[in-house]
C-alpha atoms as a PDB file:
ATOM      1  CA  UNK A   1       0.000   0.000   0.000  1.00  0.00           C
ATOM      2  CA  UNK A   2       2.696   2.799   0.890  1.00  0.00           C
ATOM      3  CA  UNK A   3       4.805   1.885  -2.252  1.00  0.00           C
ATOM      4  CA  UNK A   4       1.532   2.609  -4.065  1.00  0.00           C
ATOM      5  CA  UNK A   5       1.119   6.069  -2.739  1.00  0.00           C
ATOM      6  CA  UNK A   6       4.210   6.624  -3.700  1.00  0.00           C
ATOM      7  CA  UNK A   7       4.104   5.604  -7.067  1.00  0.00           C
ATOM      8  CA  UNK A   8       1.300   8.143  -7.248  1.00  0.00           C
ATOM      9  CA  UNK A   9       1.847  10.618  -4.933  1.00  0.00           C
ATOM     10  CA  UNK A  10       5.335  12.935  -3.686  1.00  0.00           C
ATOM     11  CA  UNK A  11       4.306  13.873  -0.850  1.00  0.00           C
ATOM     12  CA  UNK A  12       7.391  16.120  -0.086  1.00  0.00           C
ATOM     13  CA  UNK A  13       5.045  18.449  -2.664  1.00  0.00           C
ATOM     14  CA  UNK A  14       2.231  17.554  -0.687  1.00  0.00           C
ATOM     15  CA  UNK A  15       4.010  19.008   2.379  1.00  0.00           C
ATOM     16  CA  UNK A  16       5.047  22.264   0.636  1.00  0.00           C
ATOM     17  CA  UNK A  17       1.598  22.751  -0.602  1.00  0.00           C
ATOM     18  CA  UNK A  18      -0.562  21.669   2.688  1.00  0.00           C
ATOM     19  CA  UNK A  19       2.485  24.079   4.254  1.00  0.00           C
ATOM     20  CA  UNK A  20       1.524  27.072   1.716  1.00  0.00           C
ATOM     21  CA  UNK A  21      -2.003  26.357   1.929  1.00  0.00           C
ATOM     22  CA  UNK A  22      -1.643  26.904   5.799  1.00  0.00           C
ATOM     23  CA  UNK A  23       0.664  30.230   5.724  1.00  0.00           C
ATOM     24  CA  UNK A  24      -2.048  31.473   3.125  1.00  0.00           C
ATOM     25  CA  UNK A  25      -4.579  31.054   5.736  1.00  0.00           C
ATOM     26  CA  UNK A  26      -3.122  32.592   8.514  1.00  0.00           C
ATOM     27  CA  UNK A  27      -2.161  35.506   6.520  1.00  0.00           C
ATOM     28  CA  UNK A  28      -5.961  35.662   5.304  1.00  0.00           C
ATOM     29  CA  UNK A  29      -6.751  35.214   9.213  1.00  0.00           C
ATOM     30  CA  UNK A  30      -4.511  38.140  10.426  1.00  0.00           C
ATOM     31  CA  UNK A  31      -5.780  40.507   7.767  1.00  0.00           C
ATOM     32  CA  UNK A  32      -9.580  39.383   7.952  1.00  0.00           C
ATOM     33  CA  UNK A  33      -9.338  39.563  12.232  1.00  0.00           C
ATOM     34  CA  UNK A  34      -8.156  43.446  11.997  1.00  0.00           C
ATOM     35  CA  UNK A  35     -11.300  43.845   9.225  1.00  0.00           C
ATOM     36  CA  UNK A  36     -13.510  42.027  11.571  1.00  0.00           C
ATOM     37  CA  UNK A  37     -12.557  43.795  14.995  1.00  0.00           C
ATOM     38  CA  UNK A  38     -12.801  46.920  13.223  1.00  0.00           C
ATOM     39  CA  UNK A  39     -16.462  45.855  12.371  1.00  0.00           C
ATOM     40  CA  UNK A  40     -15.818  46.072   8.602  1.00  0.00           C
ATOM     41  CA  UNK A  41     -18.249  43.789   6.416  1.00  0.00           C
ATOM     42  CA  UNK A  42     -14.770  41.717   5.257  1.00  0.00           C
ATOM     43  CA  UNK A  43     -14.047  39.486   8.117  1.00  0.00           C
ATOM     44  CA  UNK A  44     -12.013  36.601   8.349  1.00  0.00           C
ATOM     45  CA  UNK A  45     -14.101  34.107   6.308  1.00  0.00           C
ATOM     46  CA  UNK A  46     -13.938  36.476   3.331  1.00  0.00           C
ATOM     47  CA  UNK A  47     -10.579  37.011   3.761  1.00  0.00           C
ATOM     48  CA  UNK A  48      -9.389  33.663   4.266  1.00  0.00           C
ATOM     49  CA  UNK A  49     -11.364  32.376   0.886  1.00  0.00           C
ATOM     50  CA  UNK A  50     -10.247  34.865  -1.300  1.00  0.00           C
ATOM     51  CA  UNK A  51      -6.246  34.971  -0.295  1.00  0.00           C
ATOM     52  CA  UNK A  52      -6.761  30.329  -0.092  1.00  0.00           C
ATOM     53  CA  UNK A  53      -8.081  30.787  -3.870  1.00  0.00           C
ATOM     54  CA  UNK A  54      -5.304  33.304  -5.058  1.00  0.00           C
ATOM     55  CA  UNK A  55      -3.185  31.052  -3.871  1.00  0.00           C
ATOM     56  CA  UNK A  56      -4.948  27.671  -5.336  1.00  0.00           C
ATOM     57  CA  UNK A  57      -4.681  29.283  -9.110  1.00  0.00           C
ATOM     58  CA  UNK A  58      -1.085  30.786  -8.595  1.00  0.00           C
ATOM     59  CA  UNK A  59      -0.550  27.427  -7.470  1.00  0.00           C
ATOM     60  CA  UNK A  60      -2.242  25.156 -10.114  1.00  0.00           C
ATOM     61  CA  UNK A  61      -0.676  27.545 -12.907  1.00  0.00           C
ATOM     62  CA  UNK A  62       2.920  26.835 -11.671  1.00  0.00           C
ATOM     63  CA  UNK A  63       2.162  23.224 -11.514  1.00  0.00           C
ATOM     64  CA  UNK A  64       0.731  22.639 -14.343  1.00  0.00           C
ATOM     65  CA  UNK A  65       3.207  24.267 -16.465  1.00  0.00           C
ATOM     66  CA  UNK A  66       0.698  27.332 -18.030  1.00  0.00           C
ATOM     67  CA  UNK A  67       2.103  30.550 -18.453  1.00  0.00           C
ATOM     68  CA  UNK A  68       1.306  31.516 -15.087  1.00  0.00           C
ATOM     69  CA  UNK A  69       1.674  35.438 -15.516  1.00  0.00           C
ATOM     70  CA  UNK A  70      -1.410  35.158 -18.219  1.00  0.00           C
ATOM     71  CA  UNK A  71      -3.235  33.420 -14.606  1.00  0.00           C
ATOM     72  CA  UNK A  72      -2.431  35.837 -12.699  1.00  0.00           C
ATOM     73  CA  UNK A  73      -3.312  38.966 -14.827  1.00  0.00           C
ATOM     74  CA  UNK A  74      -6.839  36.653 -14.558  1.00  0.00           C
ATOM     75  CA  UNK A  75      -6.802  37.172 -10.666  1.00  0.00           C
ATOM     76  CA  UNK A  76      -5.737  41.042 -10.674  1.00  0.00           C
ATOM     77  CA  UNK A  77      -8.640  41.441 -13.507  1.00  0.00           C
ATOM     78  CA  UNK A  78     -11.446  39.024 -12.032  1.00  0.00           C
ATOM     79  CA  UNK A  79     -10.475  40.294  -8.697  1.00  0.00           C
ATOM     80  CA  UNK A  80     -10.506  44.211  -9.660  1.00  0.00           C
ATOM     81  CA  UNK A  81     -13.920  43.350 -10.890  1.00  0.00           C
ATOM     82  CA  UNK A  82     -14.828  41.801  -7.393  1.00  0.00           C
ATOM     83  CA  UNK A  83     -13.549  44.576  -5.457  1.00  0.00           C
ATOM     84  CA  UNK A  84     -15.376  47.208  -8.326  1.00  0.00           C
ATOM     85  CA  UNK A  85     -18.474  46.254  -6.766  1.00  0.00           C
ATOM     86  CA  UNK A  86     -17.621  46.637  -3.174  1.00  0.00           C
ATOM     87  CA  UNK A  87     -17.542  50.286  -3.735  1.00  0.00           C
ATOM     88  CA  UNK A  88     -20.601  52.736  -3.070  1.00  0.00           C
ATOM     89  CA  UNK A  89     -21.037  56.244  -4.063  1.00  0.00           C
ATOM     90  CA  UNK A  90     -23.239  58.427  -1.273  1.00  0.00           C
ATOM     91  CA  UNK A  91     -24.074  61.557  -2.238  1.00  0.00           C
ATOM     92  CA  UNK A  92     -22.362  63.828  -4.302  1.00  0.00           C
ATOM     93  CA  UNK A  93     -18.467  63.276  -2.390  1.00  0.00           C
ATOM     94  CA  UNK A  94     -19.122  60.427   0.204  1.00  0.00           C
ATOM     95  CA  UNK A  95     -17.362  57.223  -1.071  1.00  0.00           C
ATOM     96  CA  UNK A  96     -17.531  53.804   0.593  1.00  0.00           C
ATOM     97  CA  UNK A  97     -15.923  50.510   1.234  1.00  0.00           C
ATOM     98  CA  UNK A  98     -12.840  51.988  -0.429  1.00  0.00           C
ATOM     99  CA  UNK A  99     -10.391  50.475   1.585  1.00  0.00           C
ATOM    100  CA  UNK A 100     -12.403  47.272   1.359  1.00  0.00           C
ATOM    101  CA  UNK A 101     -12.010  47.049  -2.276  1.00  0.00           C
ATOM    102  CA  UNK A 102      -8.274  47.997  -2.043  1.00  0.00           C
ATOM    103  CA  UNK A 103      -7.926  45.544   0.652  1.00  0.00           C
ATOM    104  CA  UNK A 104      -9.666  42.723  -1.992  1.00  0.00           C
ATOM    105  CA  UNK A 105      -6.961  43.458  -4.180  1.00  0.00           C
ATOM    106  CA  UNK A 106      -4.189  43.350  -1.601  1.00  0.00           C
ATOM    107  CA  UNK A 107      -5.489  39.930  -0.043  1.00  0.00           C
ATOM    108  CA  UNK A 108      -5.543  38.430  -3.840  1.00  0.00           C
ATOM    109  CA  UNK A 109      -1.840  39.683  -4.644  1.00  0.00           C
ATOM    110  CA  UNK A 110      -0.396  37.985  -1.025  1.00  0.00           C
ATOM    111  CA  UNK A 111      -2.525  34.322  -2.482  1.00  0.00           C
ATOM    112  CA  UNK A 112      -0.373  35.006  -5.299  1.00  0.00           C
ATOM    113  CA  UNK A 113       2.698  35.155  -2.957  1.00  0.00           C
ATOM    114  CA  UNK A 114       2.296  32.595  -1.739  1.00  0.00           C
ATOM    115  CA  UNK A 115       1.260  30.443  -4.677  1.00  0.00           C
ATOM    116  CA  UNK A 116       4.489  31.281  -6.221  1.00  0.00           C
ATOM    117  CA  UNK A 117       6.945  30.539  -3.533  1.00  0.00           C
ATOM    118  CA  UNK A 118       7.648  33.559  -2.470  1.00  0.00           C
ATOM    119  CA  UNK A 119       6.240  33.482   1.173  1.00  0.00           C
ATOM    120  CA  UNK A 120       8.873  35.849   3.096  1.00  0.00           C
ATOM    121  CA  UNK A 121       7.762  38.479   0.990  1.00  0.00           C
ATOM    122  CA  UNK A 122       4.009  37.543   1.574  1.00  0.00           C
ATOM    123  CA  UNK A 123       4.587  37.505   5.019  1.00  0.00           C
ATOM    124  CA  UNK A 124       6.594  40.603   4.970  1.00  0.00           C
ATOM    125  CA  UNK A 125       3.564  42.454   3.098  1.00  0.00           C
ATOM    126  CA  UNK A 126       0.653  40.727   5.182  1.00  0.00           C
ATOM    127  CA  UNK A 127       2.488  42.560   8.314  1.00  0.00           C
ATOM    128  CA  UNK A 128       2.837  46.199   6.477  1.00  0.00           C
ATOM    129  CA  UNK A 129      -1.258  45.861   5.836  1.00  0.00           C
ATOM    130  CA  UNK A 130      -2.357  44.788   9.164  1.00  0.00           C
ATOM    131  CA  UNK A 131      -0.345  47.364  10.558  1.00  0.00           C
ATOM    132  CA  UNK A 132      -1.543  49.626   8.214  1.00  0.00           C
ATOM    133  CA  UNK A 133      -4.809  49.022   8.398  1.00  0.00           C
ATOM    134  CA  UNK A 134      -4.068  48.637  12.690  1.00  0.00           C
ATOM    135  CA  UNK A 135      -3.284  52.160  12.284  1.00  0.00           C
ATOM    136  CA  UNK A 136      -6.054  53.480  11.065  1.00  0.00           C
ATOM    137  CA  UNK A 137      -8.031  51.585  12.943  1.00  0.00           C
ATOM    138  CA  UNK A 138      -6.941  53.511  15.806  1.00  0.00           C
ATOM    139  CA  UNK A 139      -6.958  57.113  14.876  1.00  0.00           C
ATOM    140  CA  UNK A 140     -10.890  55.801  14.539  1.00  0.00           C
ATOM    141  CA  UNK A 141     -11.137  54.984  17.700  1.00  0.00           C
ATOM    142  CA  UNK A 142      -9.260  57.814  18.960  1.00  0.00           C
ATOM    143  CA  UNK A 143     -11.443  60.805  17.653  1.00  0.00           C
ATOM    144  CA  UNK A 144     -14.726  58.965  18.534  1.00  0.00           C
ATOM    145  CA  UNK A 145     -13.534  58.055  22.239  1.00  0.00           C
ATOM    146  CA  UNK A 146     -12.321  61.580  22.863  1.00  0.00           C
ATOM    147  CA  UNK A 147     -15.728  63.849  24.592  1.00  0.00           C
ATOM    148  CA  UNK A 148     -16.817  66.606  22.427  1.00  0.00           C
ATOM    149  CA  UNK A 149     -16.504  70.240  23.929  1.00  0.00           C
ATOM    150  CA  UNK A 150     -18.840  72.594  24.544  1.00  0.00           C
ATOM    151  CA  UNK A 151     -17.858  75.473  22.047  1.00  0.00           C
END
Protein backbone atom coordinates (compact mmCIF):
# COMPACT_ATOMS: atom_id res chain seq x y z
CA UNK A 1 0.00 0.00 0.00
CA UNK A 2 2.70 2.80 0.89
CA UNK A 3 4.81 1.89 -2.25
CA UNK A 4 1.53 2.61 -4.07
CA UNK A 5 1.12 6.07 -2.74
CA UNK A 6 4.21 6.62 -3.70
CA UNK A 7 4.10 5.60 -7.07
CA UNK A 8 1.30 8.14 -7.25
CA UNK A 9 1.85 10.62 -4.93
CA UNK A 10 5.33 12.94 -3.69
CA UNK A 11 4.31 13.87 -0.85
CA UNK A 12 7.39 16.12 -0.09
CA UNK A 13 5.04 18.45 -2.66
CA UNK A 14 2.23 17.55 -0.69
CA UNK A 15 4.01 19.01 2.38
CA UNK A 16 5.05 22.26 0.64
CA UNK A 17 1.60 22.75 -0.60
CA UNK A 18 -0.56 21.67 2.69
CA UNK A 19 2.48 24.08 4.25
CA UNK A 20 1.52 27.07 1.72
CA UNK A 21 -2.00 26.36 1.93
CA UNK A 22 -1.64 26.90 5.80
CA UNK A 23 0.66 30.23 5.72
CA UNK A 24 -2.05 31.47 3.13
CA UNK A 25 -4.58 31.05 5.74
CA UNK A 26 -3.12 32.59 8.51
CA UNK A 27 -2.16 35.51 6.52
CA UNK A 28 -5.96 35.66 5.30
CA UNK A 29 -6.75 35.21 9.21
CA UNK A 30 -4.51 38.14 10.43
CA UNK A 31 -5.78 40.51 7.77
CA UNK A 32 -9.58 39.38 7.95
CA UNK A 33 -9.34 39.56 12.23
CA UNK A 34 -8.16 43.45 12.00
CA UNK A 35 -11.30 43.84 9.23
CA UNK A 36 -13.51 42.03 11.57
CA UNK A 37 -12.56 43.80 14.99
CA UNK A 38 -12.80 46.92 13.22
CA UNK A 39 -16.46 45.85 12.37
CA UNK A 40 -15.82 46.07 8.60
CA UNK A 41 -18.25 43.79 6.42
CA UNK A 42 -14.77 41.72 5.26
CA UNK A 43 -14.05 39.49 8.12
CA UNK A 44 -12.01 36.60 8.35
CA UNK A 45 -14.10 34.11 6.31
CA UNK A 46 -13.94 36.48 3.33
CA UNK A 47 -10.58 37.01 3.76
CA UNK A 48 -9.39 33.66 4.27
CA UNK A 49 -11.36 32.38 0.89
CA UNK A 50 -10.25 34.87 -1.30
CA UNK A 51 -6.25 34.97 -0.29
CA UNK A 52 -6.76 30.33 -0.09
CA UNK A 53 -8.08 30.79 -3.87
CA UNK A 54 -5.30 33.30 -5.06
CA UNK A 55 -3.19 31.05 -3.87
CA UNK A 56 -4.95 27.67 -5.34
CA UNK A 57 -4.68 29.28 -9.11
CA UNK A 58 -1.09 30.79 -8.60
CA UNK A 59 -0.55 27.43 -7.47
CA UNK A 60 -2.24 25.16 -10.11
CA UNK A 61 -0.68 27.54 -12.91
CA UNK A 62 2.92 26.84 -11.67
CA UNK A 63 2.16 23.22 -11.51
CA UNK A 64 0.73 22.64 -14.34
CA UNK A 65 3.21 24.27 -16.46
CA UNK A 66 0.70 27.33 -18.03
CA UNK A 67 2.10 30.55 -18.45
CA UNK A 68 1.31 31.52 -15.09
CA UNK A 69 1.67 35.44 -15.52
CA UNK A 70 -1.41 35.16 -18.22
CA UNK A 71 -3.23 33.42 -14.61
CA UNK A 72 -2.43 35.84 -12.70
CA UNK A 73 -3.31 38.97 -14.83
CA UNK A 74 -6.84 36.65 -14.56
CA UNK A 75 -6.80 37.17 -10.67
CA UNK A 76 -5.74 41.04 -10.67
CA UNK A 77 -8.64 41.44 -13.51
CA UNK A 78 -11.45 39.02 -12.03
CA UNK A 79 -10.48 40.29 -8.70
CA UNK A 80 -10.51 44.21 -9.66
CA UNK A 81 -13.92 43.35 -10.89
CA UNK A 82 -14.83 41.80 -7.39
CA UNK A 83 -13.55 44.58 -5.46
CA UNK A 84 -15.38 47.21 -8.33
CA UNK A 85 -18.47 46.25 -6.77
CA UNK A 86 -17.62 46.64 -3.17
CA UNK A 87 -17.54 50.29 -3.74
CA UNK A 88 -20.60 52.74 -3.07
CA UNK A 89 -21.04 56.24 -4.06
CA UNK A 90 -23.24 58.43 -1.27
CA UNK A 91 -24.07 61.56 -2.24
CA UNK A 92 -22.36 63.83 -4.30
CA UNK A 93 -18.47 63.28 -2.39
CA UNK A 94 -19.12 60.43 0.20
CA UNK A 95 -17.36 57.22 -1.07
CA UNK A 96 -17.53 53.80 0.59
CA UNK A 97 -15.92 50.51 1.23
CA UNK A 98 -12.84 51.99 -0.43
CA UNK A 99 -10.39 50.48 1.58
CA UNK A 100 -12.40 47.27 1.36
CA UNK A 101 -12.01 47.05 -2.28
CA UNK A 102 -8.27 48.00 -2.04
CA UNK A 103 -7.93 45.54 0.65
CA UNK A 104 -9.67 42.72 -1.99
CA UNK A 105 -6.96 43.46 -4.18
CA UNK A 106 -4.19 43.35 -1.60
CA UNK A 107 -5.49 39.93 -0.04
CA UNK A 108 -5.54 38.43 -3.84
CA UNK A 109 -1.84 39.68 -4.64
CA UNK A 110 -0.40 37.98 -1.03
CA UNK A 111 -2.52 34.32 -2.48
CA UNK A 112 -0.37 35.01 -5.30
CA UNK A 113 2.70 35.16 -2.96
CA UNK A 114 2.30 32.60 -1.74
CA UNK A 115 1.26 30.44 -4.68
CA UNK A 116 4.49 31.28 -6.22
CA UNK A 117 6.94 30.54 -3.53
CA UNK A 118 7.65 33.56 -2.47
CA UNK A 119 6.24 33.48 1.17
CA UNK A 120 8.87 35.85 3.10
CA UNK A 121 7.76 38.48 0.99
CA UNK A 122 4.01 37.54 1.57
CA UNK A 123 4.59 37.50 5.02
CA UNK A 124 6.59 40.60 4.97
CA UNK A 125 3.56 42.45 3.10
CA UNK A 126 0.65 40.73 5.18
CA UNK A 127 2.49 42.56 8.31
CA UNK A 128 2.84 46.20 6.48
CA UNK A 129 -1.26 45.86 5.84
CA UNK A 130 -2.36 44.79 9.16
CA UNK A 131 -0.34 47.36 10.56
CA UNK A 132 -1.54 49.63 8.21
CA UNK A 133 -4.81 49.02 8.40
CA UNK A 134 -4.07 48.64 12.69
CA UNK A 135 -3.28 52.16 12.28
CA UNK A 136 -6.05 53.48 11.06
CA UNK A 137 -8.03 51.59 12.94
CA UNK A 138 -6.94 53.51 15.81
CA UNK A 139 -6.96 57.11 14.88
CA UNK A 140 -10.89 55.80 14.54
CA UNK A 141 -11.14 54.98 17.70
CA UNK A 142 -9.26 57.81 18.96
CA UNK A 143 -11.44 60.81 17.65
CA UNK A 144 -14.73 58.96 18.53
CA UNK A 145 -13.53 58.06 22.24
CA UNK A 146 -12.32 61.58 22.86
CA UNK A 147 -15.73 63.85 24.59
CA UNK A 148 -16.82 66.61 22.43
CA UNK A 149 -16.50 70.24 23.93
CA UNK A 150 -18.84 72.59 24.54
CA UNK A 151 -17.86 75.47 22.05
Amino acid sequence: MIDFLKAYFNFSEIGIFAADLLLALLIGLLVGHERHSAGKTMGERSTIILIVGSYLFAYASLRCGIDHSRVIAQIVTGVGFIGAGIILKRGEKDIINLTTAILVWTVAALGVLVGTGLRVEAIIAALVVYFVLRIRHRREQNTTDKPEENV
